[in-house]
N, C-alpha and C. Protein backbone atom coordinates (compact mmCIF):
# COMPACT_ATOMS: atom_id res chain seq x y z
N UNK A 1 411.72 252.29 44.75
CA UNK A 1 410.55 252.34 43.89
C UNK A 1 409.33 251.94 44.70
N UNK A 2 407.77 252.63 44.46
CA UNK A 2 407.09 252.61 45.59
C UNK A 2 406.20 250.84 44.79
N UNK A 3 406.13 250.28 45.28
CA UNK A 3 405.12 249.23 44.94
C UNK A 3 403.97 248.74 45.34
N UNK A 4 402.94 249.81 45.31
CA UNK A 4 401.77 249.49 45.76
C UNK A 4 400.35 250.23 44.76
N UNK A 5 399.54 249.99 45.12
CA UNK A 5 398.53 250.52 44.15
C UNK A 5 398.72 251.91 43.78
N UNK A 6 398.86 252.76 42.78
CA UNK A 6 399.43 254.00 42.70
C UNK A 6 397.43 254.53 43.23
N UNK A 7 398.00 255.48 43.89
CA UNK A 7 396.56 256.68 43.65
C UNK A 7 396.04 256.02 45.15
N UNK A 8 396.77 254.69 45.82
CA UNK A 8 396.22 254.86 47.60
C UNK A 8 397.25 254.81 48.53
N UNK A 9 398.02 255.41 48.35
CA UNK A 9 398.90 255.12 49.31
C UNK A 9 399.46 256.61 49.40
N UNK A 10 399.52 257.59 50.78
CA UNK A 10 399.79 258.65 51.29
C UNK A 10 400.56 259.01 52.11
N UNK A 11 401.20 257.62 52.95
CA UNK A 11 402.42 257.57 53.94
C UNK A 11 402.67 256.19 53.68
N UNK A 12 403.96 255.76 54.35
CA UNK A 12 404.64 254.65 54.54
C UNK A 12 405.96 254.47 55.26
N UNK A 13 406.13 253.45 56.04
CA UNK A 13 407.45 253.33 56.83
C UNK A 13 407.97 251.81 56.35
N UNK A 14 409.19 251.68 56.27
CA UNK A 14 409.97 250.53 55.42
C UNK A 14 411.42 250.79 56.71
N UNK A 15 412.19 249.37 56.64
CA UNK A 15 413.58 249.07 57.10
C UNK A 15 414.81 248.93 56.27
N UNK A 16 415.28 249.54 56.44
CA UNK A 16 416.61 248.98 55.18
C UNK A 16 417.77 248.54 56.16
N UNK A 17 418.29 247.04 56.07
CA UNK A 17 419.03 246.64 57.20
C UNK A 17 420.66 246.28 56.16
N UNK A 18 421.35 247.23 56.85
CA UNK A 18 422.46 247.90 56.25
C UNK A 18 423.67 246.66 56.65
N UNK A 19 424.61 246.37 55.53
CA UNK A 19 425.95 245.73 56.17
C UNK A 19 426.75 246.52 56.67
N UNK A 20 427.70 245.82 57.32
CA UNK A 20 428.83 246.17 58.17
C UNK A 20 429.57 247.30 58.01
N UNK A 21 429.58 247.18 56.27
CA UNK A 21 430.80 248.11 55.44
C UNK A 21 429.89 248.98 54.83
N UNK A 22 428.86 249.90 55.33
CA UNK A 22 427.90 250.96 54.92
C UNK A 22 427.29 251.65 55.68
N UNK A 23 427.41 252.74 55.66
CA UNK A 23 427.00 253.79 57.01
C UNK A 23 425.69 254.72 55.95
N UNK A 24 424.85 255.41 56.93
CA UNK A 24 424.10 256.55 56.85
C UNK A 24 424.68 257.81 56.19
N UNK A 25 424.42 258.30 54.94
CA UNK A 25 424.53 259.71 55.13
C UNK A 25 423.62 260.27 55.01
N UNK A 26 422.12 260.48 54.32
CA UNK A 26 421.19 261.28 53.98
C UNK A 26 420.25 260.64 53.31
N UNK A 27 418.42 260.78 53.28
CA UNK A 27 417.76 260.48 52.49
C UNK A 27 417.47 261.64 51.86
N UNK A 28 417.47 261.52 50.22
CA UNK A 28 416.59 262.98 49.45
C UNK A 28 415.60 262.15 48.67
N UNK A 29 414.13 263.48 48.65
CA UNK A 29 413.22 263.00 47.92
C UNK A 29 413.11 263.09 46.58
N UNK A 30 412.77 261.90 46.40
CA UNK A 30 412.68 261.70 44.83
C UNK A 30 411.21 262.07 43.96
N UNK A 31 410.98 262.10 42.80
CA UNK A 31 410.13 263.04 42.01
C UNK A 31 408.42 262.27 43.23
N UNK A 32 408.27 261.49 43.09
CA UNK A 32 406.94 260.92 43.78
C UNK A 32 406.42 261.61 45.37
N UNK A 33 407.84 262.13 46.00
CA UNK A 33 407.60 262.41 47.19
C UNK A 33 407.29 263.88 47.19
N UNK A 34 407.89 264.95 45.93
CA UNK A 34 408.37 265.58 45.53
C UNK A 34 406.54 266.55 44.83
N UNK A 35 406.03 265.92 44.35
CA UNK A 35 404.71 265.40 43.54
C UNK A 35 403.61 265.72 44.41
N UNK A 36 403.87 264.65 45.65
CA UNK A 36 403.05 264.54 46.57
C UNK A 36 402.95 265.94 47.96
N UNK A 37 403.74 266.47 47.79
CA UNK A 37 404.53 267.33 48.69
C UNK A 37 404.43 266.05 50.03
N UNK A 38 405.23 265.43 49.99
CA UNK A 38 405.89 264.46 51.55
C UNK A 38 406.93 265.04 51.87
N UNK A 39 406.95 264.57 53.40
CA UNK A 39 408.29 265.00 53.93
C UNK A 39 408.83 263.80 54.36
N UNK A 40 409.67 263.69 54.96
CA UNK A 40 410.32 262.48 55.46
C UNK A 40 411.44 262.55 56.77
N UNK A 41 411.20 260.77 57.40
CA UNK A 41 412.16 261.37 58.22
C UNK A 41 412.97 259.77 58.53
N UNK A 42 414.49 259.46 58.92
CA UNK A 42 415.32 258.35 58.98
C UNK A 42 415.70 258.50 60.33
N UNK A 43 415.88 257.36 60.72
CA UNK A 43 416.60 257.04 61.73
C UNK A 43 417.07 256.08 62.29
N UNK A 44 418.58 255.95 62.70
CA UNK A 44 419.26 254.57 62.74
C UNK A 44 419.51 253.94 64.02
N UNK A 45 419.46 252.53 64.51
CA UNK A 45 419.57 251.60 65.10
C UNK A 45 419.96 250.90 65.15
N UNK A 46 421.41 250.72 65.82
CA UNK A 46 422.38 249.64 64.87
C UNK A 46 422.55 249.66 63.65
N UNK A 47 422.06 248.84 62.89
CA UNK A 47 422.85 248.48 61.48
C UNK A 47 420.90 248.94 60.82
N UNK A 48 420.32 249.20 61.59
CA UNK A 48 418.68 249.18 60.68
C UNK A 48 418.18 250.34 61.01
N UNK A 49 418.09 251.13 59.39
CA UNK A 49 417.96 252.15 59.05
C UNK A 49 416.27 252.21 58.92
N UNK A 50 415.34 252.98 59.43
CA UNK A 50 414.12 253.62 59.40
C UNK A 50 413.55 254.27 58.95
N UNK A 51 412.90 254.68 58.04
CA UNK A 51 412.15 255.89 56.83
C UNK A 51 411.09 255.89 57.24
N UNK A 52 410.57 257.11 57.11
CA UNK A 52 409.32 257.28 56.82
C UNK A 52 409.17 258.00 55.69
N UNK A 53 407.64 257.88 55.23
CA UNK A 53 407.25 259.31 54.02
C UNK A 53 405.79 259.38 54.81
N UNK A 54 405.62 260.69 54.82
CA UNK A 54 404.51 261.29 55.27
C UNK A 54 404.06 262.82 54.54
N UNK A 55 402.64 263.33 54.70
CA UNK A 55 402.51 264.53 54.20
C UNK A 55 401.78 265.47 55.50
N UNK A 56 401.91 266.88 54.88
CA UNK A 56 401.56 267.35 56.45
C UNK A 56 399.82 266.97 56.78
N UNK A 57 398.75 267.18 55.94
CA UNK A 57 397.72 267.08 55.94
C UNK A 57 397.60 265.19 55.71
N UNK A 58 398.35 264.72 55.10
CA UNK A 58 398.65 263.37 54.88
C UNK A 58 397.23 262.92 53.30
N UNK A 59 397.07 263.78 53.10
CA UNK A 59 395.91 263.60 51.89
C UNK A 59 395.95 263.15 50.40
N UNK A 60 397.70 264.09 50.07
CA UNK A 60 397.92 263.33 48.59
C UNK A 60 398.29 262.39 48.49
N UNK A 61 397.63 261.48 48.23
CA UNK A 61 398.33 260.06 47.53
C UNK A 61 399.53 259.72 46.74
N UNK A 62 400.69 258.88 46.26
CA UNK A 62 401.68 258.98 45.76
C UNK A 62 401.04 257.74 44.65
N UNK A 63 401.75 258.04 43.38
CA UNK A 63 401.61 257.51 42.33
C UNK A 63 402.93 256.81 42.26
N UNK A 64 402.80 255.32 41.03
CA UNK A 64 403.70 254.06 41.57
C UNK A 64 405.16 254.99 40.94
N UNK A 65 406.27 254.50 41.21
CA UNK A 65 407.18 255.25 40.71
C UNK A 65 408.58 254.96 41.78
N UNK A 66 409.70 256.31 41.31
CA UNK A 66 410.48 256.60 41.97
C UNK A 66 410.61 257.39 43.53
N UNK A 67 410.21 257.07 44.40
CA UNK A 67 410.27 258.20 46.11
C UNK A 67 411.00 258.35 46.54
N UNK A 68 412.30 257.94 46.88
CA UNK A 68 413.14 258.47 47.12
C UNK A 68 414.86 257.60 47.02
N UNK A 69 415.50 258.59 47.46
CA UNK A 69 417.13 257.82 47.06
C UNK A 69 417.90 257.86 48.98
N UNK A 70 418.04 256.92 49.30
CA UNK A 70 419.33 256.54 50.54
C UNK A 70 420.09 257.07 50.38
N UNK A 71 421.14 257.55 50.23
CA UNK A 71 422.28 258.14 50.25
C UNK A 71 423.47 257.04 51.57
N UNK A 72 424.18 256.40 51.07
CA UNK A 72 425.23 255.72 52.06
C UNK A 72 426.95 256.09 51.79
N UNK A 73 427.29 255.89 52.63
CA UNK A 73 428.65 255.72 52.74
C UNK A 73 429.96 253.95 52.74
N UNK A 74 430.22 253.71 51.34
CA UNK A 74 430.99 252.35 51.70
C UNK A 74 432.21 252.60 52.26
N UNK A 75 432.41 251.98 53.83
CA UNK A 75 433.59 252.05 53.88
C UNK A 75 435.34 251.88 52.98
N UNK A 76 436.50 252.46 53.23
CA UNK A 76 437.46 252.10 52.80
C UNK A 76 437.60 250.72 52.56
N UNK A 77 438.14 249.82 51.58
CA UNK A 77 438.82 248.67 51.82
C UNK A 77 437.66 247.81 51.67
N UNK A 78 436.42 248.26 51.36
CA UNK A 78 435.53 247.15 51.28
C UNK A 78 435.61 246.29 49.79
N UNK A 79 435.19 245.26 49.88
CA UNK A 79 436.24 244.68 48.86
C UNK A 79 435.09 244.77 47.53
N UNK A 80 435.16 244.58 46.37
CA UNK A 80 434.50 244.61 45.19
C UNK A 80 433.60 243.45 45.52
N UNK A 81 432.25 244.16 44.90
CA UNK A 81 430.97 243.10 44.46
C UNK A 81 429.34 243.31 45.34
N UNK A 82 429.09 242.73 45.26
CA UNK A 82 427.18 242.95 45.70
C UNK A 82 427.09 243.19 47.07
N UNK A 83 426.85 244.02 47.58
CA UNK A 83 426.16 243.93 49.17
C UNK A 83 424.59 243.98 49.31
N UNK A 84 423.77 242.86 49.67
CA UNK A 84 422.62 242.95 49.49
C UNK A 84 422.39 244.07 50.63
N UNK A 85 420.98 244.61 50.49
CA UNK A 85 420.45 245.84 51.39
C UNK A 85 418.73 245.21 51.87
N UNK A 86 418.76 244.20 52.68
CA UNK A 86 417.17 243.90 52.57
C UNK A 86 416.23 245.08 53.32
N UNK A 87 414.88 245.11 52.49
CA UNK A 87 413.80 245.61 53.48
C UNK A 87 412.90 244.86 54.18
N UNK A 88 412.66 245.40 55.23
CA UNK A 88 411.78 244.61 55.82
C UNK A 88 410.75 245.83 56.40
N UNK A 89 409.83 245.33 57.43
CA UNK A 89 408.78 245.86 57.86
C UNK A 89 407.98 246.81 56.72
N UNK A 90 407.58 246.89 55.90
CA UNK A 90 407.04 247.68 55.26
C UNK A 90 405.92 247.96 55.18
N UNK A 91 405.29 248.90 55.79
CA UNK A 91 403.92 249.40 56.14
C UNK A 91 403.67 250.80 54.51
N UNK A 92 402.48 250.64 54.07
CA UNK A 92 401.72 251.49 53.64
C UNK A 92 400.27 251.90 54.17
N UNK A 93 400.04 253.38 53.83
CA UNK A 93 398.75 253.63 54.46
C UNK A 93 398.20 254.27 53.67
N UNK A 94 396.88 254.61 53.72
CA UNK A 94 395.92 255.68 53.09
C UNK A 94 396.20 256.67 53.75
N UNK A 95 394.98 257.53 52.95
CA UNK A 95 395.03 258.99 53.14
C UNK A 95 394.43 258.87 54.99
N UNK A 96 393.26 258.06 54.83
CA UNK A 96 392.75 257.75 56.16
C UNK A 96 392.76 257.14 57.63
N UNK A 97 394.18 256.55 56.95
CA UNK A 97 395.49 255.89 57.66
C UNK A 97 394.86 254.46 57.91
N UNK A 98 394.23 253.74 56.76
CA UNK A 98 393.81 252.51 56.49
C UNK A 98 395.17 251.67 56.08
N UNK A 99 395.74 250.13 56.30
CA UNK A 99 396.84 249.70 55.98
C UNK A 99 396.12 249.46 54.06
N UNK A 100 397.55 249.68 53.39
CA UNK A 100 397.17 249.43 51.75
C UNK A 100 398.19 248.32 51.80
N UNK A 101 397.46 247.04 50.93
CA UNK A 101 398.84 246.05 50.70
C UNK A 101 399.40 246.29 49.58
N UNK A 102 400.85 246.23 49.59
CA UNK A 102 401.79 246.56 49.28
C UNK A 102 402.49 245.49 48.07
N UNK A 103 403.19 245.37 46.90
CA UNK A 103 403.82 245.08 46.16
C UNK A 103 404.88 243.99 47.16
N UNK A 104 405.61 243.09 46.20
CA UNK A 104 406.54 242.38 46.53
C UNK A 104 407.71 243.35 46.68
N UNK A 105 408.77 242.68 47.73
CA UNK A 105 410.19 243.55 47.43
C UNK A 105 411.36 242.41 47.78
N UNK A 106 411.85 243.10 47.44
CA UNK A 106 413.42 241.74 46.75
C UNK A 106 414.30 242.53 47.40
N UNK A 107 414.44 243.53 48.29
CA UNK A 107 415.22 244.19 48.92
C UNK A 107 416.12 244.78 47.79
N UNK A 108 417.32 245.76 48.27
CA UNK A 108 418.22 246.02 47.48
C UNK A 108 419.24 245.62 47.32
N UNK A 109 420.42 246.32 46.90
CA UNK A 109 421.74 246.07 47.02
C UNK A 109 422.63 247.16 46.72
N UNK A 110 423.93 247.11 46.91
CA UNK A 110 424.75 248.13 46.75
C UNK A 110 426.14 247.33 45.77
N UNK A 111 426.34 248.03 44.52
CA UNK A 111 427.33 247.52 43.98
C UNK A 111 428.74 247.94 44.23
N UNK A 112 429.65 247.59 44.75
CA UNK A 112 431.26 248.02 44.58
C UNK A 112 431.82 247.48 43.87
N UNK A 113 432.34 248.59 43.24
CA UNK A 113 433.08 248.59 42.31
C UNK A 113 434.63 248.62 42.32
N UNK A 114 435.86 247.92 41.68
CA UNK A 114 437.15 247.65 42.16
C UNK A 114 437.97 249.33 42.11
């Protein structure tokens, strides 16, 4: 969920630092990125996963909402219950590529289920 002033923010790069028992499969864009026409792009480093959202002209702004979904893989055998997913580094920008400050984030998590 994007948390920042809706109507200034046009790109952004965020970390999602993955546990042990969760791999990469795909990011898809969600209705905000979708809206905005963004594209996006991931890439992994060890256990810390990289996003961006960007547009080609970089001009439409994204409104507060849903942008996009991770897509992961839990390994076999991982045992039932919470795996937190923190973010870190989280940069937003303008259209003009001014930094916008950004909303609180509590990172995520991933639930398994038995």
């Amino acid at each position: 969920t994007l948390k920042a002033p809706a109507g200034s923010v046009s790109s952004l790069q965020f970390d999602l630092t993955l546990p042990a028992a969760v791999s990469t499969v795909a990011v898809t864009a969600g209705p905000l990125m979708t809206a905005a026409v963004k594209s996006h792009g991931a890439a992994l480093k060890g256990n810390v996963w990289t996003i961006i959202v960007y547009g080609a002209d970089n001009k439409n702004p994204m409104a507060a909402g849903r942008l996009l979904t991770a897509l992961v893989r839990i390994s076999a055998g991982t045992a039932a219950g919470t795996l937190r997913v923190p973010i870190s580094n989280v940069v937003f920008a303008s259209a003009d590529g001014q930094k916008v400050q950004g909303g609180p984030s509590g990172g995520g998590s991933i639930q398994v289920l038995p």
